[in-house]
N, C-alpha and C. Protein backbone atom coordinates (compact mmCIF):
# COMPACT_ATOMS: atom_id res chain seq x y z
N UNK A 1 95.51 61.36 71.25
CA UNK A 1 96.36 62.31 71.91
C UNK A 1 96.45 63.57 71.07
N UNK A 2 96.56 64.71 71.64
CA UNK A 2 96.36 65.97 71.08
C UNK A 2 97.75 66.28 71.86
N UNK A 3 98.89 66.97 70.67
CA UNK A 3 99.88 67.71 71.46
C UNK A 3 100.29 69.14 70.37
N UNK A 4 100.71 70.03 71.70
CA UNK A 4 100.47 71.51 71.08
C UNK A 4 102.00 71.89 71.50
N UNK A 5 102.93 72.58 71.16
CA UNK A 5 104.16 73.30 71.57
C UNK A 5 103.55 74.83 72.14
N UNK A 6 103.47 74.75 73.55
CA UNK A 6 103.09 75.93 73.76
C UNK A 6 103.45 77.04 74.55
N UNK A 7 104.99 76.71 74.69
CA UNK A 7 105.96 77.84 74.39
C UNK A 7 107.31 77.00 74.27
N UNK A 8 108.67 78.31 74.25
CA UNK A 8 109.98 77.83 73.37
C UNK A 8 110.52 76.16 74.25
N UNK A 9 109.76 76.06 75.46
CA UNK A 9 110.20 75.02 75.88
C UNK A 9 109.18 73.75 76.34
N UNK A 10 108.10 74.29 76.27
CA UNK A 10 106.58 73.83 76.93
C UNK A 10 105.92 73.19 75.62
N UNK A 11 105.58 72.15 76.25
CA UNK A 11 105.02 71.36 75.49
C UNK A 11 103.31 70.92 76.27
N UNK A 12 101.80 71.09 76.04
CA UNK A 12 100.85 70.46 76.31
C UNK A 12 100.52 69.39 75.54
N UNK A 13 100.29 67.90 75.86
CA UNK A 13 99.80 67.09 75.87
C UNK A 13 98.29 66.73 76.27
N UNK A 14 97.26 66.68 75.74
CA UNK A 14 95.82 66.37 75.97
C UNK A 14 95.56 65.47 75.50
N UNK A 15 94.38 64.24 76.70
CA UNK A 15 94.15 63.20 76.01
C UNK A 15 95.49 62.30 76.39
N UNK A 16 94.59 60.58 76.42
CA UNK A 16 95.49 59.31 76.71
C UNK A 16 97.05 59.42 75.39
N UNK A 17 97.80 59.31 76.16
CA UNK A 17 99.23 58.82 75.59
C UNK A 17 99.49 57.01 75.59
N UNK A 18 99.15 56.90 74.06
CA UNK A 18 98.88 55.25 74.46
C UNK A 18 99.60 54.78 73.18
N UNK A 19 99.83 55.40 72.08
CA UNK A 19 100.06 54.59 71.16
C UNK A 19 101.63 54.94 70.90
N UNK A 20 102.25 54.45 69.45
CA UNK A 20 103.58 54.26 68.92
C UNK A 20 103.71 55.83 68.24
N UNK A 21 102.08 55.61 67.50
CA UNK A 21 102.39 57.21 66.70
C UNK A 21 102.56 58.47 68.02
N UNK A 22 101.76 58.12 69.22
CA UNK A 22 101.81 59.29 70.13
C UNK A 22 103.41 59.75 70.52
N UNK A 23 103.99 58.29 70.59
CA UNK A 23 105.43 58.11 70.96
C UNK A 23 106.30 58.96 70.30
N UNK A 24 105.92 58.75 69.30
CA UNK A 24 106.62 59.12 67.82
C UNK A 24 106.58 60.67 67.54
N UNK A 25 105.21 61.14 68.28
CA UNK A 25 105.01 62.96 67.69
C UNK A 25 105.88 63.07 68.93
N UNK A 26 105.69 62.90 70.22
CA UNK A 26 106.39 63.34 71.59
C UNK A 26 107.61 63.68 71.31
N UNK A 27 108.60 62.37 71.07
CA UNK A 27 109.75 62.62 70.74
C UNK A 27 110.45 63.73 69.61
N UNK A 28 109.50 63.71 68.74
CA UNK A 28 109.98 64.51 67.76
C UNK A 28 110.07 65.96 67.81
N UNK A 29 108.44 66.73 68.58
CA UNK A 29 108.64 67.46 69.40
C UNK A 29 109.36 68.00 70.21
N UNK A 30 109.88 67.18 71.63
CA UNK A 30 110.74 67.50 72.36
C UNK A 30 112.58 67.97 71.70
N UNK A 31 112.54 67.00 70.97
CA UNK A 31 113.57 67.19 69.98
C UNK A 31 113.96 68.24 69.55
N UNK A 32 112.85 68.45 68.93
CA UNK A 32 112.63 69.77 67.93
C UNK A 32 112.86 70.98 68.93
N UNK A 33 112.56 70.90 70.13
CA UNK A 33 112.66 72.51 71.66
C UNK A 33 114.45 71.77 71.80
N UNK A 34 115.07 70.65 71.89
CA UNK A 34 116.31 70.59 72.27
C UNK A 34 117.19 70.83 70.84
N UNK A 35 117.14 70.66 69.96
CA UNK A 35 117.89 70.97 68.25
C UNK A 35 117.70 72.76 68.79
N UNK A 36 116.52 73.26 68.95
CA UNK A 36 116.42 74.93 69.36
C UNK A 36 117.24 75.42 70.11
N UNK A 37 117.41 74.74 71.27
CA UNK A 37 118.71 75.13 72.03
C UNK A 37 117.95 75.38 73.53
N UNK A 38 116.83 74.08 73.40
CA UNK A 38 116.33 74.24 74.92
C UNK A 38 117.09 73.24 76.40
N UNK A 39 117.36 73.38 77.18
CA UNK A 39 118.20 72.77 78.14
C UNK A 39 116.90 72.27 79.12
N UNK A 40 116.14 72.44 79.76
CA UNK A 40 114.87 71.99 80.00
C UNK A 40 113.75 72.13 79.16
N UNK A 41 113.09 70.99 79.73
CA UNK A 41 111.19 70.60 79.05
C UNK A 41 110.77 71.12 80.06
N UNK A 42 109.19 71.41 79.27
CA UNK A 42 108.00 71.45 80.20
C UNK A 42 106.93 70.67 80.05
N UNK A 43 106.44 69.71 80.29
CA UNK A 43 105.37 68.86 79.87
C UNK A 43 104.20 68.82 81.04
N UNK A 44 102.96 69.54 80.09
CA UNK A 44 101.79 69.72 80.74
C UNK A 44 100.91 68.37 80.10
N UNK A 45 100.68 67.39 81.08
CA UNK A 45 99.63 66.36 80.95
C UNK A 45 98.75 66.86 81.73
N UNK A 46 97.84 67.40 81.46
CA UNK A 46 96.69 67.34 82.25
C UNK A 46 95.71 66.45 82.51
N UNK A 47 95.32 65.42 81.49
CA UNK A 47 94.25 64.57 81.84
C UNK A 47 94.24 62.92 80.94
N UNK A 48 96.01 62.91 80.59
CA UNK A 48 96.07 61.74 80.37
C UNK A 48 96.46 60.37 81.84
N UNK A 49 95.83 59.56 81.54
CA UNK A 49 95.73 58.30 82.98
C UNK A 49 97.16 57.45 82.42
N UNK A 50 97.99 57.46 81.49
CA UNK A 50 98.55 56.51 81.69
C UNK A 50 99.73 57.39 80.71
N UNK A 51 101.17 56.51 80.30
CA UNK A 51 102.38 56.75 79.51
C UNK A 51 102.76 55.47 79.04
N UNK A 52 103.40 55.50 77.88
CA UNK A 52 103.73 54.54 77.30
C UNK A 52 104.95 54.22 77.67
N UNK A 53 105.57 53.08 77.91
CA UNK A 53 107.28 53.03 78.61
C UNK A 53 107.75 53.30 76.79
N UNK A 54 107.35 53.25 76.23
CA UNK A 54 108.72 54.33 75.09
C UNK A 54 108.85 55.16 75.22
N UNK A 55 107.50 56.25 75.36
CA UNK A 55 107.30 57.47 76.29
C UNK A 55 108.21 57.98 77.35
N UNK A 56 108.19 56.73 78.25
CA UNK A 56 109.09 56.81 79.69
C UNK A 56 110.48 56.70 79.04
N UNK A 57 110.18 55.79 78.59
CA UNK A 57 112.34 55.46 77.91
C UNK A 57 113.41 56.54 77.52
N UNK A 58 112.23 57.27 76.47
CA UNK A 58 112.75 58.31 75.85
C UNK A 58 113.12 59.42 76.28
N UNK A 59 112.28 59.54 77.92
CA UNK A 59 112.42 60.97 79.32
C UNK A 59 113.63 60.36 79.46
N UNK A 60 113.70 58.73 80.06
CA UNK A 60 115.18 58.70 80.57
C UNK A 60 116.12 59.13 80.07
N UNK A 61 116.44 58.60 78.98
CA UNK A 61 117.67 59.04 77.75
C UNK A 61 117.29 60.13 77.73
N UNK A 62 116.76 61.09 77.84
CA UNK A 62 116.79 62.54 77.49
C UNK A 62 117.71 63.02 78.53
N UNK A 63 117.43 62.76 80.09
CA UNK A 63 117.43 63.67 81.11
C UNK A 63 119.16 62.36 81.47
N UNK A 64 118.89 61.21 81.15
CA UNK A 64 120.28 60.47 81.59
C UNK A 64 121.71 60.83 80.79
N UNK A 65 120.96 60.98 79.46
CA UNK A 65 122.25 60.68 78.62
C UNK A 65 122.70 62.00 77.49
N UNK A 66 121.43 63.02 77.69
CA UNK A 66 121.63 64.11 77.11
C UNK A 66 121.35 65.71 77.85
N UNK A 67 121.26 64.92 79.38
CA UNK A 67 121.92 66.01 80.55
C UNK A 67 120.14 67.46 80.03
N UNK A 68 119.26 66.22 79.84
CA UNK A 68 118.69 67.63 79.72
C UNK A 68 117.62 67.24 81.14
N UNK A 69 116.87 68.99 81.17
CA UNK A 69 115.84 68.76 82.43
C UNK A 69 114.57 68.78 82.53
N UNK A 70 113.90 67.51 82.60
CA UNK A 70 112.29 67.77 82.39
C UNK A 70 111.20 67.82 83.90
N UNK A 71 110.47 68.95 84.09
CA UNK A 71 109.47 68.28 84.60
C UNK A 71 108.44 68.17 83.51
N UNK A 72 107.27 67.65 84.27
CA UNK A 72 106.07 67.65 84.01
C UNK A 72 104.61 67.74 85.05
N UNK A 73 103.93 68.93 84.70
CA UNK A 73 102.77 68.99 85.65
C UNK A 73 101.76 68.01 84.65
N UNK A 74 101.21 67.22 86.11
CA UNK A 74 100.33 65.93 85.55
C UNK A 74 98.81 66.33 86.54
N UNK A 75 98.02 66.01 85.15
CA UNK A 75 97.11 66.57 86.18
C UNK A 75 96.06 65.11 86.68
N UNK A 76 96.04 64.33 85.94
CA UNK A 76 95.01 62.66 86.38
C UNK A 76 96.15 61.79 87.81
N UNK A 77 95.56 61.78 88.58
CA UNK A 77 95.91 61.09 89.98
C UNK A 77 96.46 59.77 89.31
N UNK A 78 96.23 58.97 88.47
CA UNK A 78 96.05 57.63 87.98
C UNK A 78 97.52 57.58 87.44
N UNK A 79 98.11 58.53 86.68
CA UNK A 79 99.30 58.83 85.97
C UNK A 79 100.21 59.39 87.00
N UNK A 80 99.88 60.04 87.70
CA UNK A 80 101.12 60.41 88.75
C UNK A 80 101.41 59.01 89.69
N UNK A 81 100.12 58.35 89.94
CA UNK A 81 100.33 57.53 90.54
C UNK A 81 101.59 56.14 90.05
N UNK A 82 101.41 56.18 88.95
CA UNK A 82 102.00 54.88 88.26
C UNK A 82 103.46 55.67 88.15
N UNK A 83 103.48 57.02 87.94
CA UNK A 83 105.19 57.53 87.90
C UNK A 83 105.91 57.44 89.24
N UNK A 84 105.19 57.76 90.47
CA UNK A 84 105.57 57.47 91.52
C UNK A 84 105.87 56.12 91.84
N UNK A 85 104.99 54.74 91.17
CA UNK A 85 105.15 53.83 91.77
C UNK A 85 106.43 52.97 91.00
N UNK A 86 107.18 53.48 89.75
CA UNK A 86 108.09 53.78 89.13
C UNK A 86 109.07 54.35 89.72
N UNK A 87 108.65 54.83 90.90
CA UNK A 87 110.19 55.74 91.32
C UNK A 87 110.52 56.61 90.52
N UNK A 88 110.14 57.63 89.47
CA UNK A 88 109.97 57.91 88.48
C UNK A 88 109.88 59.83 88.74
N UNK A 89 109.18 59.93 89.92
CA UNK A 89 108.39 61.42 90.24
C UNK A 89 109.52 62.42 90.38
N UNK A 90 110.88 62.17 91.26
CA UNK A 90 111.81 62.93 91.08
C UNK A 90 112.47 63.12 89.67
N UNK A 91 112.92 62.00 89.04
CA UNK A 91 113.64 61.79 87.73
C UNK A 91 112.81 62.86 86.81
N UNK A 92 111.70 62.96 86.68
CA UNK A 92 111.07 63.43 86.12
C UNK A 92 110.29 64.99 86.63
N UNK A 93 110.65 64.96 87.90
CA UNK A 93 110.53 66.37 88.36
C UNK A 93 108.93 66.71 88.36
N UNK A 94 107.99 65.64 88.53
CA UNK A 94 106.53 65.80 88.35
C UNK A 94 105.90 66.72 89.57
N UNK A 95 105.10 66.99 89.06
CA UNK A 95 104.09 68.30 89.72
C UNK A 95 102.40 67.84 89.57
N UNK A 96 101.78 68.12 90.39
CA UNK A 96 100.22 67.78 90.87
C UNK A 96 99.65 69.13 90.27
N UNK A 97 99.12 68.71 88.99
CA UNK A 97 98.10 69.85 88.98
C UNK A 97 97.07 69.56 89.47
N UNK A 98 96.11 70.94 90.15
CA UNK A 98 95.05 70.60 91.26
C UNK A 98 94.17 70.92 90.19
């Protein structure tokens, strides 16, 4: 996984999101835009197929318990698919990149 901060609230993600360490930069990241004084995320997946449920866990508690707002434009059919089938696509405010 390749992840870039690429602006005060935007975050790109490239490449499968699969492991503990991926888990581990994500969070710290996002963190790092909410300690800044960001009130929404932006998370661009473009061509990862899957998320890790720590991954997922950590959106919840973000957006449940610290009132913040994420989408994310996803661009692999395979990954939107599994957030949708999660019930997941609103909570998360996901977007179809074409």
């Amino acid at each position: 996984m390749e992840l870039h901060v690429t602006g005060p609230t935007e975050i790109t993600i490239n490449k499968n999101i699969k492991s503990i360490g991926d888990y581990q930069l994500i969070r710290k990241e996002v963190l790092a835009l909410v300690e800044n004084g960001a009130n929404a995320v932006t998370l661009k997946i473009p061509d990862s197929l899957s998320m890790t449920s720590a991954v997922i866990g950590f959106f919840i508690k973000l957006i449940r318990h610290e009132q913040k707002k994420v989408t994310m434009y996803i661009g692999d059919r395979r990954l939107h698919e599994l957030l949708d089938e999660l019930n997941l696509t609103e909570i998360f405010n996901v977007r179809r990149i074409n």
